[in-house]
PDB file of N, CA and C in Angstrom:
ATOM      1  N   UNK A   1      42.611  52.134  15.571  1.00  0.00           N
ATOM      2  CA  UNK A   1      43.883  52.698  15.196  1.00  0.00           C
ATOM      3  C   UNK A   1      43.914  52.783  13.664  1.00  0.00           C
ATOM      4  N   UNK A   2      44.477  54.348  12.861  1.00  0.00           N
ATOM      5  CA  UNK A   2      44.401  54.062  11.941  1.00  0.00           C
ATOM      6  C   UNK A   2      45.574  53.448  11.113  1.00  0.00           C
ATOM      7  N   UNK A   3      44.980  52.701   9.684  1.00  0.00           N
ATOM      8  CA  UNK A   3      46.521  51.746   9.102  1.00  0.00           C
ATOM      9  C   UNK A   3      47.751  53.010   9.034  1.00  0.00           C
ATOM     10  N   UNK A   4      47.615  53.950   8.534  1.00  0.00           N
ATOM     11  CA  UNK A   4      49.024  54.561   8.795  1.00  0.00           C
ATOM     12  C   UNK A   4      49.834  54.394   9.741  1.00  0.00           C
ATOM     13  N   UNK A   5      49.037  54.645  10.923  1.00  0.00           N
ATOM     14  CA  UNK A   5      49.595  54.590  12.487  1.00  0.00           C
ATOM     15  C   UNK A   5      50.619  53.544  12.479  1.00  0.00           C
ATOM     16  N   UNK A   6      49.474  52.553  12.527  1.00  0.00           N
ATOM     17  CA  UNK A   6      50.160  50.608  12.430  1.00  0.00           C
ATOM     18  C   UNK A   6      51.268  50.630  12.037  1.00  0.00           C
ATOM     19  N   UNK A   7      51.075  51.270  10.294  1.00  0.00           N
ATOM     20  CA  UNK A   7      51.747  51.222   9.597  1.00  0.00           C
ATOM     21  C   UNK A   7      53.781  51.521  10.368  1.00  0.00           C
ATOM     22  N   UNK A   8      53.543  52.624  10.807  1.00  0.00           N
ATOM     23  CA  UNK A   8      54.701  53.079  11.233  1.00  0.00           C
ATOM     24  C   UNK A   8      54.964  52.660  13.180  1.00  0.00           C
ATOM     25  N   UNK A   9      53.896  52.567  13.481  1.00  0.00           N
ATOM     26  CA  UNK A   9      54.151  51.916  14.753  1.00  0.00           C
ATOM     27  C   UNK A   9      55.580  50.162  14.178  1.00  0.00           C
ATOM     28  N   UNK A  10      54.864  49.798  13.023  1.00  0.00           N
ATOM     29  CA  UNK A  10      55.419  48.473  12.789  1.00  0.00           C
ATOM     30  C   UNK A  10      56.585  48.911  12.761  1.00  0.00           C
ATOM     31  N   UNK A  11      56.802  50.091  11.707  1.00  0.00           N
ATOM     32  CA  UNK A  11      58.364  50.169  10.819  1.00  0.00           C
ATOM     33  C   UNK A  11      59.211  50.520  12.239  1.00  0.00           C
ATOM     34  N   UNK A  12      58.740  51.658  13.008  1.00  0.00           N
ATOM     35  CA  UNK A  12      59.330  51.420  14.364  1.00  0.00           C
ATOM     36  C   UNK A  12      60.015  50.535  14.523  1.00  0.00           C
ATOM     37  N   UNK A  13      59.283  49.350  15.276  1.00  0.00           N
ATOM     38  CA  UNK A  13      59.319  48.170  15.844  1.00  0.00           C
ATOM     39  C   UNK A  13      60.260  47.303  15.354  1.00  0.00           C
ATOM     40  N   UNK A  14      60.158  47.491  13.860  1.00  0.00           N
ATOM     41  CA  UNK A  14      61.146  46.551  13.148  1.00  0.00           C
ATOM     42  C   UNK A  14      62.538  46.739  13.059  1.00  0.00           C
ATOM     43  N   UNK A  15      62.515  48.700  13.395  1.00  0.00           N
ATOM     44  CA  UNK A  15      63.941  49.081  12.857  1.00  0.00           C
ATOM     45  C   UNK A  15      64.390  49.151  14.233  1.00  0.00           C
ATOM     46  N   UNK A  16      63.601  49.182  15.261  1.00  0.00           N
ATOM     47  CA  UNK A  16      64.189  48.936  17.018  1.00  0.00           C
ATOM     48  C   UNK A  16      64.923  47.484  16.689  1.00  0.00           C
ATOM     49  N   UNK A  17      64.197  46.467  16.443  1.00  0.00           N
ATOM     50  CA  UNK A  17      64.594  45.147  16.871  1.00  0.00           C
ATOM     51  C   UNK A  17      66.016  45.125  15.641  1.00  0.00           C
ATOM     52  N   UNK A  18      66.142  45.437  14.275  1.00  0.00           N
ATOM     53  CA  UNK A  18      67.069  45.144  13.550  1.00  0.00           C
ATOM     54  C   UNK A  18      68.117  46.484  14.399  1.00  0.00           C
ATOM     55  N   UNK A  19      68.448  47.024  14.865  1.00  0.00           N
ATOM     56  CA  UNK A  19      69.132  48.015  15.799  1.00  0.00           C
ATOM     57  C   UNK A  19      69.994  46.990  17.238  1.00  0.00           C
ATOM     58  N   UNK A  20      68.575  46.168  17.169  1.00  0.00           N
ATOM     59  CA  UNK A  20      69.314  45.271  18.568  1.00  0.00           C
ATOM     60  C   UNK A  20      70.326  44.445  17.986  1.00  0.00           C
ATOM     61  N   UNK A  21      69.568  43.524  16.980  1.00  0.00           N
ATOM     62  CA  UNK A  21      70.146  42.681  16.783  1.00  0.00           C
ATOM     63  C   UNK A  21      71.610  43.010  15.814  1.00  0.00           C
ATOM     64  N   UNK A  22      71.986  44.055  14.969  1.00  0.00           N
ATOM     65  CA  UNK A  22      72.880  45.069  14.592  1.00  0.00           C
ATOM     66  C   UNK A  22      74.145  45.026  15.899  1.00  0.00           C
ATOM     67  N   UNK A  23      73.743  45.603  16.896  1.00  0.00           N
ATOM     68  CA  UNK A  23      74.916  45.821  17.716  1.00  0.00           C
ATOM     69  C   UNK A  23      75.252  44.461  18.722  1.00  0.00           C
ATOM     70  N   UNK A  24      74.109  43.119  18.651  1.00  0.00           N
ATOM     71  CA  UNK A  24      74.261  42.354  19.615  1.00  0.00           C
ATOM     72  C   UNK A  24      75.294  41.231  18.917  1.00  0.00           C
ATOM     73  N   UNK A  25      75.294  41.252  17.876  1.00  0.00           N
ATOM     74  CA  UNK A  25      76.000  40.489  16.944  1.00  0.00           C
ATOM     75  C   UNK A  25      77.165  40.574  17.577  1.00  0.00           C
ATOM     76  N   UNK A  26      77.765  41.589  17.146  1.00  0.00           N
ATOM     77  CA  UNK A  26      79.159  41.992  17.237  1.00  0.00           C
ATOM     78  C   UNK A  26      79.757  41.573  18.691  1.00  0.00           C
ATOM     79  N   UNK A  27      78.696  42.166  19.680  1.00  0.00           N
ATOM     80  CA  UNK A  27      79.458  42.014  21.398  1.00  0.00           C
ATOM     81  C   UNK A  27      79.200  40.329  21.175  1.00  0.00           C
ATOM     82  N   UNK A  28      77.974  39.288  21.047  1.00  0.00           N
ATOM     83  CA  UNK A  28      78.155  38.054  21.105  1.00  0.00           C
ATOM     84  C   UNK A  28      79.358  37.585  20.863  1.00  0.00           C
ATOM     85  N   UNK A  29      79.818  37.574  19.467  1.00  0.00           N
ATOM     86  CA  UNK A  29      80.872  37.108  19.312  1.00  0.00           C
ATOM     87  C   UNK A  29      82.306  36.950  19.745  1.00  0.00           C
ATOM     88  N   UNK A  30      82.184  38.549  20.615  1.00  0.00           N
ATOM     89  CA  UNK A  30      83.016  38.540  21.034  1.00  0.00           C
ATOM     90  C   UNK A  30      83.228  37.971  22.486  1.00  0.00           C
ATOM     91  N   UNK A  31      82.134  37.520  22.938  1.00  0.00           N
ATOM     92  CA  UNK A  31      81.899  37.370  23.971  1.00  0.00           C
ATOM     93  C   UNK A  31      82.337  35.571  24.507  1.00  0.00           C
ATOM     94  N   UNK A  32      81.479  35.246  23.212  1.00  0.00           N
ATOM     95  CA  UNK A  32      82.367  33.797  22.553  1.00  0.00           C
ATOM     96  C   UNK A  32      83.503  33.262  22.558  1.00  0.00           C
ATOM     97  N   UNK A  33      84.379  34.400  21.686  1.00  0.00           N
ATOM     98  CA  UNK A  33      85.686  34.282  21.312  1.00  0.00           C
ATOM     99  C   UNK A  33      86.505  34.619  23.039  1.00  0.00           C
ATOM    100  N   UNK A  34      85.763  35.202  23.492  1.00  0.00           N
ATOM    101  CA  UNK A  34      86.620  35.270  25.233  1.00  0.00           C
ATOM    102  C   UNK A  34      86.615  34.185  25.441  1.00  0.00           C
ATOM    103  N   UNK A  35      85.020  33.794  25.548  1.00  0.00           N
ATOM    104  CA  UNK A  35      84.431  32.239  26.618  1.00  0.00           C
ATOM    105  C   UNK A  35      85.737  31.355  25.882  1.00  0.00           C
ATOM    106  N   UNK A  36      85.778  30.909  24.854  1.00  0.00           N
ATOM    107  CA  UNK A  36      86.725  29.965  24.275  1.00  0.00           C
ATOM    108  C   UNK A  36      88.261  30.301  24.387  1.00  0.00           C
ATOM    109  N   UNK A  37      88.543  31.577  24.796  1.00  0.00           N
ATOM    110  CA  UNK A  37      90.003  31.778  24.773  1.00  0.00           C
ATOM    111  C   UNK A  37      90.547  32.280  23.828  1.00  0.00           C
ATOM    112  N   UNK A  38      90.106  32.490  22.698  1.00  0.00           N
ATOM    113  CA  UNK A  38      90.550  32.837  21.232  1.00  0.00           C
ATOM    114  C   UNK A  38      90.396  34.044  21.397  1.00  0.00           C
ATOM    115  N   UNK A  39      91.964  34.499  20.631  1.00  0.00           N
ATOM    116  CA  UNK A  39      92.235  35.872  20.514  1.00  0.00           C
ATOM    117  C   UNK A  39      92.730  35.953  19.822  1.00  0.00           C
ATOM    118  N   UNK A  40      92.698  37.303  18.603  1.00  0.00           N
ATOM    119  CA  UNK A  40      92.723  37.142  17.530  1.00  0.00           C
ATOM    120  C   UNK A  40      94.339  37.665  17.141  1.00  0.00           C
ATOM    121  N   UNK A  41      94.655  38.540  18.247  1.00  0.00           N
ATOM    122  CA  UNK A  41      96.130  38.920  18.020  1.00  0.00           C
ATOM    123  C   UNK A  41      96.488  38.863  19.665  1.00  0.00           C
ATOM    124  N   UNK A  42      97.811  37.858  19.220  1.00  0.00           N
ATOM    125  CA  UNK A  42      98.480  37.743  20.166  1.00  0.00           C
ATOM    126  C   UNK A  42      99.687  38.384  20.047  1.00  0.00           C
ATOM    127  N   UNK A  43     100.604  38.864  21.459  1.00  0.00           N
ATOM    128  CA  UNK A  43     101.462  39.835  21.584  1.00  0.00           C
ATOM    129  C   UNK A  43     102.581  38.670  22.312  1.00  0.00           C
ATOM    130  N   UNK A  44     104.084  38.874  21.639  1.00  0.00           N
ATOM    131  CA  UNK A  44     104.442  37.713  21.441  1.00  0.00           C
ATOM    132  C   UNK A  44     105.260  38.408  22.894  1.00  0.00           C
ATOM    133  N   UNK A  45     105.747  39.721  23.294  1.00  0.00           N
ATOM    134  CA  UNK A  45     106.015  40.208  24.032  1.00  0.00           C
ATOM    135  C   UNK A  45     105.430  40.019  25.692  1.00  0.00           C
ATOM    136  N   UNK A  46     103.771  39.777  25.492  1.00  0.00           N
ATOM    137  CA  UNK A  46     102.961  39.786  26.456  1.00  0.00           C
ATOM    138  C   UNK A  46     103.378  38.329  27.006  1.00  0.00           C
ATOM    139  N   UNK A  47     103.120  37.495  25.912  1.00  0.00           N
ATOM    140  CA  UNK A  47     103.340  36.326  25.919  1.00  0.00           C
ATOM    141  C   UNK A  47     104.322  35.290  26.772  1.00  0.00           C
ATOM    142  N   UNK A  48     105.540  36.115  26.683  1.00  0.00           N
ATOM    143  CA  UNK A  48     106.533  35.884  26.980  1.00  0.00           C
ATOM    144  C   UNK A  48     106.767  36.123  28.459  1.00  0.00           C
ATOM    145  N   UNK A  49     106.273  37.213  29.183  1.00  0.00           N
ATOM    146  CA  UNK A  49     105.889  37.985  30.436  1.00  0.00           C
ATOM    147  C   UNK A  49     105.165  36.961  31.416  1.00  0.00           C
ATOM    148  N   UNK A  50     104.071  36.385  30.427  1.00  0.00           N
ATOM    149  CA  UNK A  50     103.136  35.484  30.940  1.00  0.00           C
ATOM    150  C   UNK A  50     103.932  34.129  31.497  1.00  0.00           C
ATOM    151  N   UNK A  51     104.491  34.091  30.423  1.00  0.00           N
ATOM    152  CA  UNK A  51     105.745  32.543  30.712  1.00  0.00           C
ATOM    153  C   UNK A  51     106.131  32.825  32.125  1.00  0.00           C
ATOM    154  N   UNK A  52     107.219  33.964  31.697  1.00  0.00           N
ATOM    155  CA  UNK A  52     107.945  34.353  33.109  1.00  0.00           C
ATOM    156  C   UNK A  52     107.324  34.222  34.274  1.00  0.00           C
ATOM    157  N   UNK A  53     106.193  34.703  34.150  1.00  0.00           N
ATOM    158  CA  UNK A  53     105.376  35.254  35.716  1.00  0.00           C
ATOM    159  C   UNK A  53     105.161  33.259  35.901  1.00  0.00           C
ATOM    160  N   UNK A  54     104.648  32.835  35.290  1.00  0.00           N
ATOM    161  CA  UNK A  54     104.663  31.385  35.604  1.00  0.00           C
ATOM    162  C   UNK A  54     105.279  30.830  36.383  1.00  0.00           C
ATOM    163  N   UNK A  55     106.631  30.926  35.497  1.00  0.00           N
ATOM    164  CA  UNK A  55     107.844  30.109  36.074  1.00  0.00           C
ATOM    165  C   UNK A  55     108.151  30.651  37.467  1.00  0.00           C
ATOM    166  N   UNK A  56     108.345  31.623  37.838  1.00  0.00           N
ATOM    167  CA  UNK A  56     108.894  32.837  38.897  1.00  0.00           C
ATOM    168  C   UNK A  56     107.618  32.056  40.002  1.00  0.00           C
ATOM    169  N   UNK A  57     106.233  31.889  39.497  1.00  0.00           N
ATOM    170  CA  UNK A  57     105.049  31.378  40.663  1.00  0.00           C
ATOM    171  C   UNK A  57     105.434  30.406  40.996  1.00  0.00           C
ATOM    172  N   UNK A  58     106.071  28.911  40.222  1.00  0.00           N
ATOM    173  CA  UNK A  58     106.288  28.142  40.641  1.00  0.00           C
ATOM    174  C   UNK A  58     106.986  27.693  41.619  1.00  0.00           C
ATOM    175  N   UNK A  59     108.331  28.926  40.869  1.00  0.00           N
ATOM    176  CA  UNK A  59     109.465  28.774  42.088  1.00  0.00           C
ATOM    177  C   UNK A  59     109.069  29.160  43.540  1.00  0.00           C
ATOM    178  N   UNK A  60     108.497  29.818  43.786  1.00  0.00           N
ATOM    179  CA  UNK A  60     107.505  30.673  44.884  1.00  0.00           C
ATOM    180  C   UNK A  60     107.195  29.492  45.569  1.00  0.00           C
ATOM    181  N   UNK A  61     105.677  28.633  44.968  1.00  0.00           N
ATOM    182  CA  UNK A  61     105.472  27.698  45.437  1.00  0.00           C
ATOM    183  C   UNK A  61     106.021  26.257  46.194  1.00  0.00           C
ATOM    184  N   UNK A  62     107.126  26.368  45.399  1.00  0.00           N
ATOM    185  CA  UNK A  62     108.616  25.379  46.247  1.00  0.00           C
ATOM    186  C   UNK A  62     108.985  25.985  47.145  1.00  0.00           C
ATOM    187  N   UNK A  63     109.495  27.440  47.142  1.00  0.00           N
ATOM    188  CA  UNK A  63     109.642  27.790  48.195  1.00  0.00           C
ATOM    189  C   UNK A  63     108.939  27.533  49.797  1.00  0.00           C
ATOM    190  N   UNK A  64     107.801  27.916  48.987  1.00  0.00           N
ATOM    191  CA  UNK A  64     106.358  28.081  50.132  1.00  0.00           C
ATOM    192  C   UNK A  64     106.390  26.499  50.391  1.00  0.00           C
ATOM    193  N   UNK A  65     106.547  25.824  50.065  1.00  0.00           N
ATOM    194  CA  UNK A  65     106.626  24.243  49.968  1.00  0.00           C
ATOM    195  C   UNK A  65     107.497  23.576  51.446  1.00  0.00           C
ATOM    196  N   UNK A  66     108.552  24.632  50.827  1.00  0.00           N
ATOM    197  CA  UNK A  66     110.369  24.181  51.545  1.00  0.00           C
ATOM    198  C   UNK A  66     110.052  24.479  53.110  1.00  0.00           C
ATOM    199  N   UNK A  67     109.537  25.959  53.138  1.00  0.00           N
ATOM    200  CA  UNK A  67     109.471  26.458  54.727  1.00  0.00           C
ATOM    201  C   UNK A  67     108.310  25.913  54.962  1.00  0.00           C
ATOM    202  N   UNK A  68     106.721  25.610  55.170  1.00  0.00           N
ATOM    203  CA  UNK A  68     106.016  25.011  55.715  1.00  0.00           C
ATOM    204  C   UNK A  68     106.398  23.750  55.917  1.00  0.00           C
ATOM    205  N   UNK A  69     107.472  22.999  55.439  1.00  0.00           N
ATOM    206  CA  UNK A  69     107.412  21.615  55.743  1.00  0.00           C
ATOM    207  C   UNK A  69     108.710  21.924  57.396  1.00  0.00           C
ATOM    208  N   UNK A  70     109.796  22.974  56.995  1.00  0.00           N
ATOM    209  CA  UNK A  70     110.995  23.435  58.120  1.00  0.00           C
ATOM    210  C   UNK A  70     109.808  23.238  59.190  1.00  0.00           C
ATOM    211  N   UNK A  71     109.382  24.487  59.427  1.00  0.00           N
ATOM    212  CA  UNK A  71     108.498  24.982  60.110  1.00  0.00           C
ATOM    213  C   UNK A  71     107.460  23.667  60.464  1.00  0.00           C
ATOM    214  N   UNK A  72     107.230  22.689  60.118  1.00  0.00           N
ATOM    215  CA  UNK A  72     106.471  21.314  60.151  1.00  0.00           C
ATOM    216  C   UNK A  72     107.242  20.933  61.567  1.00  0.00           C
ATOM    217  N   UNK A  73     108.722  20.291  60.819  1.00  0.00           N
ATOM    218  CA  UNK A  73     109.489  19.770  61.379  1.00  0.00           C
ATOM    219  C   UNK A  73     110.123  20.347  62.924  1.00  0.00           C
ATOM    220  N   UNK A  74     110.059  21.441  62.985  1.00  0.00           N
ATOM    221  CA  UNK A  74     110.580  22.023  64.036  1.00  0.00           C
ATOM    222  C   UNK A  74     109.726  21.983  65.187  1.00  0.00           C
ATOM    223  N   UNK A  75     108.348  22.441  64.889  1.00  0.00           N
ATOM    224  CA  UNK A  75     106.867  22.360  65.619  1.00  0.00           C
ATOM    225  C   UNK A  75     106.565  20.727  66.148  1.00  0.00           C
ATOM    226  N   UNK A  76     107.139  19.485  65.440  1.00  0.00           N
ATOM    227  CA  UNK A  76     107.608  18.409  65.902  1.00  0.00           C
ATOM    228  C   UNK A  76     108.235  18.145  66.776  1.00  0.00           C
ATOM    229  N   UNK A  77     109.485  18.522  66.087  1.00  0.00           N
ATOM    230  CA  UNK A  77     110.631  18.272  67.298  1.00  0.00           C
ATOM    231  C   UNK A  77     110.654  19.126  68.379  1.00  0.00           C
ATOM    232  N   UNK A  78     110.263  20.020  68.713  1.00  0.00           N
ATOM    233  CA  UNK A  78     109.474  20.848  69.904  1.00  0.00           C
ATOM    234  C   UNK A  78     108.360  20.222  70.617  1.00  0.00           C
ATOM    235  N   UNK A  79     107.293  19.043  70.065  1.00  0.00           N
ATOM    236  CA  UNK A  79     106.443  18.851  71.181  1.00  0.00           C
ATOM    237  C   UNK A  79     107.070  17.278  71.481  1.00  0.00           C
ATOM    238  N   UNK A  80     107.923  16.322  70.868  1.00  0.00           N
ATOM    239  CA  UNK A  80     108.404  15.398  71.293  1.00  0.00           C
ATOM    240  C   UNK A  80     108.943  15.167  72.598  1.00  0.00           C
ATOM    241  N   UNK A  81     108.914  14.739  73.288  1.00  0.00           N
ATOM    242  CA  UNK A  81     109.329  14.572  74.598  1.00  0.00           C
ATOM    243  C   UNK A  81     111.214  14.363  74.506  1.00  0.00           C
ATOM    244  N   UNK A  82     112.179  14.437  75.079  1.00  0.00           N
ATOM    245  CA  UNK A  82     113.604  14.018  75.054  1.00  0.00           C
ATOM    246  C   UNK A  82     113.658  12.551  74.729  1.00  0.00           C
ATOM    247  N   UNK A  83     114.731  12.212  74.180  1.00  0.00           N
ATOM    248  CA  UNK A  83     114.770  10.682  73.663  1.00  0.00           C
ATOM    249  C   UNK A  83     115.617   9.735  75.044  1.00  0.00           C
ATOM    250  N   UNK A  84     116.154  10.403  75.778  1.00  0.00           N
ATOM    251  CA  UNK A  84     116.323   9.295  76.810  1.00  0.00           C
ATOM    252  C   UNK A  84     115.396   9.082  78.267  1.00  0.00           C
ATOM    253  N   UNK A  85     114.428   9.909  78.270  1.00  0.00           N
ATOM    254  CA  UNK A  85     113.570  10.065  79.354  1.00  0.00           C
ATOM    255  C   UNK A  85     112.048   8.731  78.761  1.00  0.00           C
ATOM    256  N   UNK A  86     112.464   7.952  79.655  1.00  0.00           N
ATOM    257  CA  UNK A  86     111.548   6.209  79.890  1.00  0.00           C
ATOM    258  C   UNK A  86     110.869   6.092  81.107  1.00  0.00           C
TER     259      UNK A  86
END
């Protein structure tokens, strides 16, 4: 092979890999800053939405709480036998 060839086969090679590493930078970091949770602007609006939807799940969950236990109780007192039959 002649050195010119090399020559530019290399510069290739070099300006491929500084190309990768150029655009991989940028997505890493950001990729980071997800994994960890960090965000760089927060929306105090969004924020607030987020609360809500929270609170509103919770209440849900009491709910869902309240009737599976009714529904417990009733499915009970349905297979119990009568209380004066000995």
């Amino acid at each position: 092979m002649p050195h010119e060839e090399f020559i530019a086969m290399m510069m290739l090679l070099s300006s491929g890999i500084a190309l990768v590493f150029f655009f991989a930078l940028p997505i890493r970091k950001a990729l980071l800053r997800k994994i960890e949770g960090k965000t760089e602007v927060q929306d105090p609006q969004l924020v607030e939405e987020v609360d809500q939807l929270r609170e509103r799940m919770g209440e849900l969950e009491e709910r869902l709480d309240f009737t599976e236990r009714l529904l417990a109780q009733q499915r009970e007192s349905a297979a119990l036998p009568p209380g004066g039959a000995r």
